[in-house]
C-alpha atoms as a PDB file:
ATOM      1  CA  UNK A   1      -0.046  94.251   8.616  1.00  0.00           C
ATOM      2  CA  UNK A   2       3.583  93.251   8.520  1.00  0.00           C
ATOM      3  CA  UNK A   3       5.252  90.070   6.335  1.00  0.00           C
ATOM      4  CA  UNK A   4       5.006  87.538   9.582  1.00  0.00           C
ATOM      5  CA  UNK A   5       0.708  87.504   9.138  1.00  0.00           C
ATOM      6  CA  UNK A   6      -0.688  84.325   7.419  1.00  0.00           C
ATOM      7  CA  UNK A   7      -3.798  82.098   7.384  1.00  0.00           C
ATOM      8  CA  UNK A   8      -2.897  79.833  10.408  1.00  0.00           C
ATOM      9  CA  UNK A   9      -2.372  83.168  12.910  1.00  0.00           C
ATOM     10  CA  UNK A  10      -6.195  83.923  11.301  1.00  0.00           C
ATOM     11  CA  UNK A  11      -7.456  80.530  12.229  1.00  0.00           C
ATOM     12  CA  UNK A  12      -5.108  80.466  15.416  1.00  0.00           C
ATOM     13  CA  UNK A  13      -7.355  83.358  16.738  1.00  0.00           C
ATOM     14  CA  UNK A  14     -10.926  82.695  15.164  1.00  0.00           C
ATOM     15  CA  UNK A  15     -10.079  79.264  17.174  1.00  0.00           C
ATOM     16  CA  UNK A  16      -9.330  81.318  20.204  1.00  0.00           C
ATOM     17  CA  UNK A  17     -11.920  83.898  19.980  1.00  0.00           C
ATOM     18  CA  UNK A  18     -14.743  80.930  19.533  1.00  0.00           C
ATOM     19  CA  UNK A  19     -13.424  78.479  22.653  1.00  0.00           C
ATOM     20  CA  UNK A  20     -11.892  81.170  24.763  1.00  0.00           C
ATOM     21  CA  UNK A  21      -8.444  79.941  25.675  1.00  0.00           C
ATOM     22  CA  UNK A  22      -5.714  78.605  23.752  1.00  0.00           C
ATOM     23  CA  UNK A  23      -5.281  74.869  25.476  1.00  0.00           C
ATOM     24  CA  UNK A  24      -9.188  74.730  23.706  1.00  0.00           C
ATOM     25  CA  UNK A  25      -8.264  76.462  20.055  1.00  0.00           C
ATOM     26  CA  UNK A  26      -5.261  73.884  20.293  1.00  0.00           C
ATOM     27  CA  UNK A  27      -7.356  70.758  20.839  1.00  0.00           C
ATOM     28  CA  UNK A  28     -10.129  71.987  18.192  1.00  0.00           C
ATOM     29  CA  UNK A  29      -7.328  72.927  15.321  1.00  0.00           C
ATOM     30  CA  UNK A  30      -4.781  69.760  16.460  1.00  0.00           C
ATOM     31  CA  UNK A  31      -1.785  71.410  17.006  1.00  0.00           C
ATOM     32  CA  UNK A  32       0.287  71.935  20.073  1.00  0.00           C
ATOM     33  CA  UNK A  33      -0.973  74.852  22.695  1.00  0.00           C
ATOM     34  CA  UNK A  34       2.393  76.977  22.318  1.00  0.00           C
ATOM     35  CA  UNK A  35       1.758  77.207  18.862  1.00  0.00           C
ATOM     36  CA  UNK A  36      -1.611  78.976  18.959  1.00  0.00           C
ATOM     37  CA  UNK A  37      -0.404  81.270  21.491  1.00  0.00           C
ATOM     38  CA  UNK A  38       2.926  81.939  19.067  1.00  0.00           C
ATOM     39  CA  UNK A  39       0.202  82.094  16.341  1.00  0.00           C
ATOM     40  CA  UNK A  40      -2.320  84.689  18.453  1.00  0.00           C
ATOM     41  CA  UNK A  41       0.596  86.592  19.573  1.00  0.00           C
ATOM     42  CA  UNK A  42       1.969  86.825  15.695  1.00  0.00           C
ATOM     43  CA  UNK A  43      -1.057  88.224  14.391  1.00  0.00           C
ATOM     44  CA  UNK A  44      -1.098  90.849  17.523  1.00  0.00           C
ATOM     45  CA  UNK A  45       2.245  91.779  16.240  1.00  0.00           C
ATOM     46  CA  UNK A  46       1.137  92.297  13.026  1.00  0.00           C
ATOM     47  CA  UNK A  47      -1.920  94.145  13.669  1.00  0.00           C
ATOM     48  CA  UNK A  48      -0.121  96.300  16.054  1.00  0.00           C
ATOM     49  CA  UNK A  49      -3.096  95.421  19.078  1.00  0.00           C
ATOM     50  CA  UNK A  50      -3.845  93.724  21.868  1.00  0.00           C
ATOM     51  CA  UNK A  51      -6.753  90.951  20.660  1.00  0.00           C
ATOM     52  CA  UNK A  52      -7.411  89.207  23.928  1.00  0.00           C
ATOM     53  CA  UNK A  53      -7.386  90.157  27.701  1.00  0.00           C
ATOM     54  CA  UNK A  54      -5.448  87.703  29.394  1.00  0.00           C
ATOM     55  CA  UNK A  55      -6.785  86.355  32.943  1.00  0.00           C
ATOM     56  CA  UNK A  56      -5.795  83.152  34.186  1.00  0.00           C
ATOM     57  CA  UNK A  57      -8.151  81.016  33.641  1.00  0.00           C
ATOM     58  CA  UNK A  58      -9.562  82.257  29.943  1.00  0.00           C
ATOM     59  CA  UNK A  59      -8.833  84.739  26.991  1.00  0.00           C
ATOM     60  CA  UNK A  60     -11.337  87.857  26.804  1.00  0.00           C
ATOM     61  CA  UNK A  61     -11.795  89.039  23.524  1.00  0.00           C
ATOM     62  CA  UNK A  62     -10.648  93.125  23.630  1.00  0.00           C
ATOM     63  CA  UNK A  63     -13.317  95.908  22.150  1.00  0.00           C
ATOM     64  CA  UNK A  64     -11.193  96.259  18.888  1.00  0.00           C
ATOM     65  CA  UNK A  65     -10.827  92.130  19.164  1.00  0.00           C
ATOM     66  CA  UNK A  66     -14.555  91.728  19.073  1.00  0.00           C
ATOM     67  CA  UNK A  67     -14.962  93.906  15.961  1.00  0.00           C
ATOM     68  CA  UNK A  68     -12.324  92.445  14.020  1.00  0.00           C
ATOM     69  CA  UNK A  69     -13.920  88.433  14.320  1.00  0.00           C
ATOM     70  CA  UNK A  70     -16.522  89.054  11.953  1.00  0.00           C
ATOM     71  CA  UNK A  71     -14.155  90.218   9.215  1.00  0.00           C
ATOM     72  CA  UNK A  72     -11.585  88.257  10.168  1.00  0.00           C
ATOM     73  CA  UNK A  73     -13.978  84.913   9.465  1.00  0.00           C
ATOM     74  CA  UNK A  74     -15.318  86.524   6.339  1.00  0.00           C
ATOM     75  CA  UNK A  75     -11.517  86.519   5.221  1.00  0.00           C
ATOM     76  CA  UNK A  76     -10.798  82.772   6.615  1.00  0.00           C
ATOM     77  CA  UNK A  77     -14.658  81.891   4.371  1.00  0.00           C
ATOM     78  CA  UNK A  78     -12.907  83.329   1.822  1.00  0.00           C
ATOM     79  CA  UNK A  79      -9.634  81.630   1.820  1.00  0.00           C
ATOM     80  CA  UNK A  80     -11.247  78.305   2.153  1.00  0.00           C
ATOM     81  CA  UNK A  81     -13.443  78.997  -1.088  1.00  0.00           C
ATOM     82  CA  UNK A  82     -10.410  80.168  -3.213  1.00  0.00           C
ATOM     83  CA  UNK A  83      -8.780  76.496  -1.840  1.00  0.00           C
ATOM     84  CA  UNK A  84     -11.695  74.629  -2.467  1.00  0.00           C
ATOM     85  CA  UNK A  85     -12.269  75.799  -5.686  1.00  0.00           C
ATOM     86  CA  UNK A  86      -8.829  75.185  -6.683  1.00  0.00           C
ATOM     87  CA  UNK A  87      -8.651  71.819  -5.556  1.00  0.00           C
ATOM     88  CA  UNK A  88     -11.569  71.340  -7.172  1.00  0.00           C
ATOM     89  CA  UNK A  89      -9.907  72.349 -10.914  1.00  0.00           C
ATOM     90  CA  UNK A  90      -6.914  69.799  -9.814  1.00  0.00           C
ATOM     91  CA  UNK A  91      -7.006  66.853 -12.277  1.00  0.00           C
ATOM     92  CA  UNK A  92      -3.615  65.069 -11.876  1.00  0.00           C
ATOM     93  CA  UNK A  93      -4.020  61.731  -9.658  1.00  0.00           C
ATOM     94  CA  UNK A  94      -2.166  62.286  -7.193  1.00  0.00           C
ATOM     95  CA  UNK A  95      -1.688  64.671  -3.927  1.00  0.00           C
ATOM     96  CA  UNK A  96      -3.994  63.900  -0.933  1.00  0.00           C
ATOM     97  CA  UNK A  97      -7.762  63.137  -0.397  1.00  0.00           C
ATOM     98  CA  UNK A  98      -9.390  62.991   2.954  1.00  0.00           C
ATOM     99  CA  UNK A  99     -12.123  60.346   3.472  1.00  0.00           C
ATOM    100  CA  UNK A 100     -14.479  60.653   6.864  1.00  0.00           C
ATOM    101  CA  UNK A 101     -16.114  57.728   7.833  1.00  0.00           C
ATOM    102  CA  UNK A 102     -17.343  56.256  10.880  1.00  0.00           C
ATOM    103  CA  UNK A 103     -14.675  54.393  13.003  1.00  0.00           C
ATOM    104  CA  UNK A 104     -16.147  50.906  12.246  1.00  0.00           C
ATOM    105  CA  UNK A 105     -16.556  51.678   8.754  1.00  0.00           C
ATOM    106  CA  UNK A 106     -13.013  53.449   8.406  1.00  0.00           C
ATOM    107  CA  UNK A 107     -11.738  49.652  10.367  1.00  0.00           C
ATOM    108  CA  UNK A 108     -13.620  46.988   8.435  1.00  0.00           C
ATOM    109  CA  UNK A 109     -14.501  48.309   5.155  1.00  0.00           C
ATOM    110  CA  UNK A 110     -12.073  51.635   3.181  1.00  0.00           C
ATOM    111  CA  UNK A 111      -9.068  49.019   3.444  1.00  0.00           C
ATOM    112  CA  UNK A 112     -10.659  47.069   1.246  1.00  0.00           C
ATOM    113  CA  UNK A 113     -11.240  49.884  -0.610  1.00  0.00           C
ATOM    114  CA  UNK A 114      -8.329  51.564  -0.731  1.00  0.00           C
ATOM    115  CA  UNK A 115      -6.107  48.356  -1.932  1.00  0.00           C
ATOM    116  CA  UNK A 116      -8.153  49.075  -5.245  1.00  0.00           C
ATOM    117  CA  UNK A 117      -8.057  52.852  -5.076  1.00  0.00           C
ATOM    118  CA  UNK A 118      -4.046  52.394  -4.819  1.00  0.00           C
ATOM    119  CA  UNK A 119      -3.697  50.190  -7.981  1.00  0.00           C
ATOM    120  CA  UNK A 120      -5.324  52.630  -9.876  1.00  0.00           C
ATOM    121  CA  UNK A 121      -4.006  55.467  -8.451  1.00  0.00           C
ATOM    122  CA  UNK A 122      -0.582  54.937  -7.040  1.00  0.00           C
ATOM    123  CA  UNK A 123       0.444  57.944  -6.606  1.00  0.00           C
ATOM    124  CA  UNK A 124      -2.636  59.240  -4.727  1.00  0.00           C
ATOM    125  CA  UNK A 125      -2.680  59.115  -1.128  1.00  0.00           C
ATOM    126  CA  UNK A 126      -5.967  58.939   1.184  1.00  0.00           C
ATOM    127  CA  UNK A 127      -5.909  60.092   4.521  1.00  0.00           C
ATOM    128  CA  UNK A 128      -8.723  57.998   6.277  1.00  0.00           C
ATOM    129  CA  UNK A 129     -10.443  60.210   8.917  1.00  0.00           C
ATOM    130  CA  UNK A 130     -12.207  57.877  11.802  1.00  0.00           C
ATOM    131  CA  UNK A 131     -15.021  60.141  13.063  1.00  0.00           C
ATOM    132  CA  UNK A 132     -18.711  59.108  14.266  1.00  0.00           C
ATOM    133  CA  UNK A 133     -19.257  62.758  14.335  1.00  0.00           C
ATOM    134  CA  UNK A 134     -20.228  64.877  10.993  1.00  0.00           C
ATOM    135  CA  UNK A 135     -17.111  66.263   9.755  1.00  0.00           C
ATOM    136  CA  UNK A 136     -17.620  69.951   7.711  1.00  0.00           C
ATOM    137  CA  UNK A 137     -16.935  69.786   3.698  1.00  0.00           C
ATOM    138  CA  UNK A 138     -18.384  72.913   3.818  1.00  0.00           C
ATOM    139  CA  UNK A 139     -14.456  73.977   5.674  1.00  0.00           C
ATOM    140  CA  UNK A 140     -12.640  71.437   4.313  1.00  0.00           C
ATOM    141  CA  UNK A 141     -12.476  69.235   6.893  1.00  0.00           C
ATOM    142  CA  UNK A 142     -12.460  66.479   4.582  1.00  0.00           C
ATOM    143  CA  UNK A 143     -13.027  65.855   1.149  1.00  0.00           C
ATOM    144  CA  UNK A 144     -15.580  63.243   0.886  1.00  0.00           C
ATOM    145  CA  UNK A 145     -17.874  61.593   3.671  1.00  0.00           C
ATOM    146  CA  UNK A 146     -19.587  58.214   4.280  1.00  0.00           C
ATOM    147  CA  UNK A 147     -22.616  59.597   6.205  1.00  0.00           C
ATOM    148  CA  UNK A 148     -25.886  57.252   7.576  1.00  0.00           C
ATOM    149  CA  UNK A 149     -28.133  60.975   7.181  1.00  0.00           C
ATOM    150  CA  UNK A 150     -28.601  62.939   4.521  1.00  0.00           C
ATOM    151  CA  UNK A 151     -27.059  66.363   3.941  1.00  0.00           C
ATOM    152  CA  UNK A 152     -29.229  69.547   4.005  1.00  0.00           C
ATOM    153  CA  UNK A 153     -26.531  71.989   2.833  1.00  0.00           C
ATOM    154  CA  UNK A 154     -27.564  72.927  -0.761  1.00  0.00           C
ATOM    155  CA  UNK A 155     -23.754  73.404  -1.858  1.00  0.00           C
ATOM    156  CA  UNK A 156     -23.079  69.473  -1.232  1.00  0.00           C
ATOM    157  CA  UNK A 157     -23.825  66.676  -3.723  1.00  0.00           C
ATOM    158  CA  UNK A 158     -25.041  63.138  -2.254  1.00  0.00           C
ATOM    159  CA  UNK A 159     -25.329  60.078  -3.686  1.00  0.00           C
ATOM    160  CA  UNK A 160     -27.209  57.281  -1.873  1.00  0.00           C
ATOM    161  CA  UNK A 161     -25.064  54.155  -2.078  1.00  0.00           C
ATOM    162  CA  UNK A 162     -27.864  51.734  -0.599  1.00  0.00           C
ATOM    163  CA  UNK A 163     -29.739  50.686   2.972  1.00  0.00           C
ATOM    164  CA  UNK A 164     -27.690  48.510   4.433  1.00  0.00           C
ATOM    165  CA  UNK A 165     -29.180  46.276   6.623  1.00  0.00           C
ATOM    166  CA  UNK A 166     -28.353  45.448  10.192  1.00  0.00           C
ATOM    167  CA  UNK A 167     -29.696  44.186  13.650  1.00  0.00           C
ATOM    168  CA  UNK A 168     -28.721  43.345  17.166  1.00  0.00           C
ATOM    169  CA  UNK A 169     -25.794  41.396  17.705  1.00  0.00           C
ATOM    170  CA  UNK A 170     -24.214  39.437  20.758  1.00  0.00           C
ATOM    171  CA  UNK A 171     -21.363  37.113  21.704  1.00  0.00           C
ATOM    172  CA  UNK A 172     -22.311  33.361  21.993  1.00  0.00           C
ATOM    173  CA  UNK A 173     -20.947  33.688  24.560  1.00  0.00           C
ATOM    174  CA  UNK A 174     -23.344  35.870  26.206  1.00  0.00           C
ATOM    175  CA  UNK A 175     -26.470  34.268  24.465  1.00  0.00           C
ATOM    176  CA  UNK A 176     -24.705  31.041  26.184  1.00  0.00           C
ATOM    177  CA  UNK A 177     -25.147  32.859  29.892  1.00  0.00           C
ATOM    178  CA  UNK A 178     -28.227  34.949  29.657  1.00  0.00           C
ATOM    179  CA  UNK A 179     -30.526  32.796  26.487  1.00  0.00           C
ATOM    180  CA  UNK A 180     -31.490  33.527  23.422  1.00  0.00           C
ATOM    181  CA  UNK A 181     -34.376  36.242  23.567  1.00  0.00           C
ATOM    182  CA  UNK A 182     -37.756  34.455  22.022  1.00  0.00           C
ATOM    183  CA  UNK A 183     -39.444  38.023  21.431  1.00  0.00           C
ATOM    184  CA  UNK A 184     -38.547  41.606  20.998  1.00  0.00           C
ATOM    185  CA  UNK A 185     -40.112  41.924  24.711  1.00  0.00           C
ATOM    186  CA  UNK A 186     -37.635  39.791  26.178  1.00  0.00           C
ATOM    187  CA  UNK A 187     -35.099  42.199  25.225  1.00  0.00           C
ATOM    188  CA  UNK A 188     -36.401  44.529  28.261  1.00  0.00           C
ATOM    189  CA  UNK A 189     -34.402  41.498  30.421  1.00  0.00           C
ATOM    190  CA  UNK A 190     -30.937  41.892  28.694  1.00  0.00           C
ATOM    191  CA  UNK A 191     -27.804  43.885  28.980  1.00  0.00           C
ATOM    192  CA  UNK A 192     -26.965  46.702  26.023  1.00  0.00           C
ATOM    193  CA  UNK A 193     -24.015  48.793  25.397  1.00  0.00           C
ATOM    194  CA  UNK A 194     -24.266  52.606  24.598  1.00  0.00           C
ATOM    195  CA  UNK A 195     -22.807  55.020  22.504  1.00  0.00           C
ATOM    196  CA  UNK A 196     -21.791  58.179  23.367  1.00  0.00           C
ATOM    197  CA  UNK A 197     -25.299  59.593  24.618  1.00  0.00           C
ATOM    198  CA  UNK A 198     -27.802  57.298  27.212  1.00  0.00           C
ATOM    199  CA  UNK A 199     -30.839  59.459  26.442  1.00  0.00           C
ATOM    200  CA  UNK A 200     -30.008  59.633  23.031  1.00  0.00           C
ATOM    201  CA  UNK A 201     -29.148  55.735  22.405  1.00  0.00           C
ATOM    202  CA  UNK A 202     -32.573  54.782  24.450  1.00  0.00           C
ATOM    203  CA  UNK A 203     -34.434  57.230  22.181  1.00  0.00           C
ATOM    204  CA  UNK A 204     -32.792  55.945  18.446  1.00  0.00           C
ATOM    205  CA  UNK A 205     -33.930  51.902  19.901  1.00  0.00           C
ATOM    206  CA  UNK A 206     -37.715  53.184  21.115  1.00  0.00           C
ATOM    207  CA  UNK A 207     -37.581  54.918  17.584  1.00  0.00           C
ATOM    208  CA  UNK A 208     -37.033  51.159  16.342  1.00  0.00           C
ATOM    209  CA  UNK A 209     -39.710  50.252  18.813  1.00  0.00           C
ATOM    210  CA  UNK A 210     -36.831  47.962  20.553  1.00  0.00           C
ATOM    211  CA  UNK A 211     -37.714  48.474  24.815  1.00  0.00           C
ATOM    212  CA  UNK A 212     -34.562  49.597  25.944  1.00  0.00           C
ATOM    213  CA  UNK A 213     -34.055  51.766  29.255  1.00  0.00           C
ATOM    214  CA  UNK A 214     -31.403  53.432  31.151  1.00  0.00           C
ATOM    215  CA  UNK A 215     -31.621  50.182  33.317  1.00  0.00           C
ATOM    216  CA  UNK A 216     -30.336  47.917  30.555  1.00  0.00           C
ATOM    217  CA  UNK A 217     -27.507  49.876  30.192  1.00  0.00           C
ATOM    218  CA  UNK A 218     -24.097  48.367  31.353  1.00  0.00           C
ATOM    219  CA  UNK A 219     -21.507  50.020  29.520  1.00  0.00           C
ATOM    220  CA  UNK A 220     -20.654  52.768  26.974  1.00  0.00           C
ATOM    221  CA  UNK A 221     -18.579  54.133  24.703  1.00  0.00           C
ATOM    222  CA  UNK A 222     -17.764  57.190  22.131  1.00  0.00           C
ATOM    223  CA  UNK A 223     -16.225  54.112  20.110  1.00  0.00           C
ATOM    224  CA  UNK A 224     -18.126  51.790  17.978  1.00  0.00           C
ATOM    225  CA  UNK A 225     -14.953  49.555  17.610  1.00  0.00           C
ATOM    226  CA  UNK A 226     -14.361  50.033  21.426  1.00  0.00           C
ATOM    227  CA  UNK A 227     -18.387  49.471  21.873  1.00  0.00           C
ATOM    228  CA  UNK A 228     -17.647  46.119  19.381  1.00  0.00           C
ATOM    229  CA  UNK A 229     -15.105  44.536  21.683  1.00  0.00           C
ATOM    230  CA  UNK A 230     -17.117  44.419  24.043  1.00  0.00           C
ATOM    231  CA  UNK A 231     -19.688  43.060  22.673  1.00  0.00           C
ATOM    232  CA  UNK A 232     -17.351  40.593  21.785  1.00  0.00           C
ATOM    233  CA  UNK A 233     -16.549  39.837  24.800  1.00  0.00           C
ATOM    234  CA  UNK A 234     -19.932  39.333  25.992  1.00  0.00           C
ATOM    235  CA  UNK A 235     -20.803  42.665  27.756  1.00  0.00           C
ATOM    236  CA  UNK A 236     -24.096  42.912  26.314  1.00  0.00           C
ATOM    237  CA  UNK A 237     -26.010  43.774  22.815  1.00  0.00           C
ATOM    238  CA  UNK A 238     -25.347  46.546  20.206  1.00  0.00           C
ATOM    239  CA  UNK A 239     -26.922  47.000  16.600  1.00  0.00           C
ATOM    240  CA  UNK A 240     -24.789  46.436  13.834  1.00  0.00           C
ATOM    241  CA  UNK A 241     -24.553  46.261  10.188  1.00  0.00           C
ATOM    242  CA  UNK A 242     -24.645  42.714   8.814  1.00  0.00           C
ATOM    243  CA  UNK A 243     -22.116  43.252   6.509  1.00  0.00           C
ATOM    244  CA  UNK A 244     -19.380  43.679   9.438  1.00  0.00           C
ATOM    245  CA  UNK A 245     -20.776  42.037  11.726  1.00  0.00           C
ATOM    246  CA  UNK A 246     -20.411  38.448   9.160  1.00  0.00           C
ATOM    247  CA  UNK A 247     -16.996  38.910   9.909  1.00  0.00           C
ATOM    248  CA  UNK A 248     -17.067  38.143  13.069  1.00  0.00           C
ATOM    249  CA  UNK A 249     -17.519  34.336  14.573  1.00  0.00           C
ATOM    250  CA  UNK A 250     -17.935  34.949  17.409  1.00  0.00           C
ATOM    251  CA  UNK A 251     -21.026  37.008  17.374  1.00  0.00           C
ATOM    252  CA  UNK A 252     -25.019  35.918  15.983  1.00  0.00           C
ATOM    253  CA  UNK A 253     -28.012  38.176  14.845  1.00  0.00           C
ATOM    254  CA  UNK A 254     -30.247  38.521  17.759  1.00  0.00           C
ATOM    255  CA  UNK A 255     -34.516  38.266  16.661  1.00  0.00           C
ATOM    256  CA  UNK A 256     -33.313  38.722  13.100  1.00  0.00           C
ATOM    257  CA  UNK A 257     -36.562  38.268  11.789  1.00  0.00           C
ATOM    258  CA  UNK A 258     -38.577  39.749  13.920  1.00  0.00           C
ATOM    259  CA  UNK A 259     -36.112  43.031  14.198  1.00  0.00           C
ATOM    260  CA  UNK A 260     -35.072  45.737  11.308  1.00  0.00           C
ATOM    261  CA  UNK A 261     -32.214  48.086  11.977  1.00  0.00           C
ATOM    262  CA  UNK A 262     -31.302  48.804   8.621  1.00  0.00           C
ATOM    263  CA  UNK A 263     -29.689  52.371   8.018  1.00  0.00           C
ATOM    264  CA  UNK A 264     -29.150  54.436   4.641  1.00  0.00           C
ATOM    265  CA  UNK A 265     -25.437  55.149   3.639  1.00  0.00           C
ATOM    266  CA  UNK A 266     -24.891  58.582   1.542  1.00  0.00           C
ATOM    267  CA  UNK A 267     -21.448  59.272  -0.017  1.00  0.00           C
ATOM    268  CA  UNK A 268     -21.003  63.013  -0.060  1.00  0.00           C
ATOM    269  CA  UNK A 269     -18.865  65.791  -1.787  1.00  0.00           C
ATOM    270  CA  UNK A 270     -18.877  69.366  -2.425  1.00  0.00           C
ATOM    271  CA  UNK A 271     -19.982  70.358  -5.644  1.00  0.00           C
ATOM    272  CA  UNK A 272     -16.918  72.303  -6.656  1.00  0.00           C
ATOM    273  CA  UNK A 273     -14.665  68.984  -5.898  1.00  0.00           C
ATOM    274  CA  UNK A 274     -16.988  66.539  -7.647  1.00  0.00           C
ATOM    275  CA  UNK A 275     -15.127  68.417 -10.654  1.00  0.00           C
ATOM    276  CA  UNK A 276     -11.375  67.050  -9.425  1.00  0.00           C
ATOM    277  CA  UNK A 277     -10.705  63.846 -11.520  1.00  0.00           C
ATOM    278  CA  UNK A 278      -9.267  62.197  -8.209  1.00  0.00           C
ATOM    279  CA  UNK A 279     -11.897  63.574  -5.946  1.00  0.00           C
ATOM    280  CA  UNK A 280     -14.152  61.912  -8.578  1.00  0.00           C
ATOM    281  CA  UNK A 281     -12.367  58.650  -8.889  1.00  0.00           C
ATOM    282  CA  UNK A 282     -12.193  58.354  -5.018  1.00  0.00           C
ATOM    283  CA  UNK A 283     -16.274  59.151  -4.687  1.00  0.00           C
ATOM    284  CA  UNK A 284     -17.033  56.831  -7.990  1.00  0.00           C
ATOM    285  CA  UNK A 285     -14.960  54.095  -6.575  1.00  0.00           C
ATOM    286  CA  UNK A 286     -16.513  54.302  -2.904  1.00  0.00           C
ATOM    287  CA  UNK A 287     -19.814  54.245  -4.456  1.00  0.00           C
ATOM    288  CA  UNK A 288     -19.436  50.874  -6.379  1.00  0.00           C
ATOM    289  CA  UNK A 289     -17.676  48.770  -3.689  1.00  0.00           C
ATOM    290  CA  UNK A 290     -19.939  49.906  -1.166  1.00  0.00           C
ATOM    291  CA  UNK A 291     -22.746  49.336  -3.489  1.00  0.00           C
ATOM    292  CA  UNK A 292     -21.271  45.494  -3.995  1.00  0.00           C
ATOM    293  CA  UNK A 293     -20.758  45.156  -0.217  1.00  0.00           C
END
C-alpha cells in the first residue's frame, strides 16, 4: 500500500461496493461522481488490484474485491471510533458541531436556538442538518439529533426533552371552502396532504384513530416545509405541532379537543461526545429551550 491510500479512497469504495456504481456511492457520500471513481481507482493503485468489474451499467465487485469489504469496513469502524473518541476528549469551544433535525424543526425552531448558542459560544460553529430521516451518530453523521422516537442503540445517550403537543391544521382559507369538520368522522369528507409514504401516512392517522384513506389524499411530499405551504395555501390538512404551527395566521387547529397528536421529542448523543464541553453545551442548551418552547 503506497503513500497516495487514505480514508476517503476506503469510504470511496465501501460506498461503491454497497450501491454498486459510482454515480450511487457519489450521491450517498455527497461528493461529485469523478471523484469516487479517482478515489476507487486510487486505492486500486495502491493495492496493486483490480476491485470492481466494470460493465456499463454497474460495478461488480472482483473475487479478491469481495474478500477485502469486510476488512476494509472493520478498518473504516475503526477509524470512525478513534475520531469519535477524540472529538469526544475536545474541550475548547469552538470547531464544528452537526445538529440533525427535522426540516420544520431545523426552519422554525434551532435559529432561535442558535442566536443563544452563538453568544455564548462565538467561536463555535453549528452546521444545521435538515433531515426527516434518522441520521447515524453511531458513523458520525452528525453529532447530536432532535428525534420524535427513541433510540435503541445501547452506545447512545437520550434525554427526553418533553411531548409536545400537536393536531390537525388547515388554512382558513380552506375551512372557508370545504367547513369546519363538527366530528372526527367528518374528517373521512376532507382533503389531506402526505408525507413521503401513502400506506405509511394512512397507517400513523388510523394509529391516531383519525379515518383517513388513500382517497383523501391530494398531494404529497418528502418535505414537511414543502407539505406546510401547502397547507397554507389551502391544499388540504396535515398534523402539526402547536408550537409552529402558532406562528402561522393563517392556519387554525382542526377538532382540537376532540383530537390528540402529540409526539415525544428525544435529544440524542453518543456517549463518548456527551464528554466534549461543546458537544455538551450544544445538547444542554437544546434541551432547555426546547424544554421552554
Amino acid at each position: 500500500m503506497n503513500r497516495e491510500f487514505d480514508w476517503n479512497h476506503l469510504r470511496a469504495f465501501l460506498a461503491t461496493a454497497d450501491t454498486g456504481s459510482l454515480s450511487a456511492a457519489a450521491r450517498k457520500l455527497g461528493i461529485a461522481q469523478p471523484t469516487v471513481g479517482r478515489q476507487v481507482s486510487a486505492l486500486e493503485e495502491a493495492l496493486a488490484v483490480d476491485l470492481f468489474e466494470r460493465t456499463t451499467r454497474s460495478l461488480q465487485l472482483t473475487d479478491v474485491g469481495r474478500e477485502l469489504v469486510s476488512e476494509a469496513r472493520a478498518m473504516a469502524d475503526a477509524a470512525a471510533r478513534v475520531s469519535l473518541l477524540a472529538h469526544g476528549r475536545a474541550q475548547a469551544l469552538d470547531g464544528t458541531i452537526r445538529v440533525t433535525a427535522s426540516d420544520m424543526m431545523s426552519t422554525y425552531v434551532l435559529p432561535d436556538t442558535l442566536i443563544q448558542l452563538r453568544s455564548m459560544a462565538p467561536s463555535l460553529r453549528v452546521d444545521v442538518i435538515s433531515a426527516n430521516d434518522i441520521r447515524d451518530i453511531l458513523k458520525r453523521e452528525a453529532d447530536i439529533a432532535i428525534r420524535h422516537v427513541r433510540p435503541t442503540e445501547p452506545d447512545l445517550i437520550a434525554r427526553k426533552i418533553s411531548d409536545a403537543s400537536a393536531h390537525l391544521y388547515a388554512s382558513k382559507s380552506y375551512l372557508a371552502a370545504r367547513g369546519m369538520p363538527r366530528s372526527v368522522a367528518d374528517l373521512a369528507q376532507h382533503d389531506f396532504i402526505s408525507m413521503t409514504d401513502d400506506t405509511a401516512f394512512v397507517a400513523a392517522m388510523a394509529e391516531r384513530g383519525l379515518p383517513v384513506t388513500h382517497a383523501n389524499l391530494t398531494a404529497g411530499s418528502t418535505s414537511v416545509v414543502t407539505i406546510w405551504a401547502m397547507v397554507r395555501r389551502g391544499f388540504g390538512m396535515f398534523p402539526m405541532s402547536d408550537a409552529i404551527a402558532r406562528q402561522f395566521d393563517d392556519v387554525v387547529p382542526v377538532l382540537e379537543g376532540e383530537t390528540d397528536l402529540s409526539f415525544p421529542i428525544w435529544l440524542v448523543t453518543h456517549r463518548e461526545l456527551h464528554t466534549s464541553k461543546r458537544i455538551r453545551l450544544v445538547f444542554d442548551l437544546l434541551a432547555e429551550v426546547l424544554t421552554e418552547r
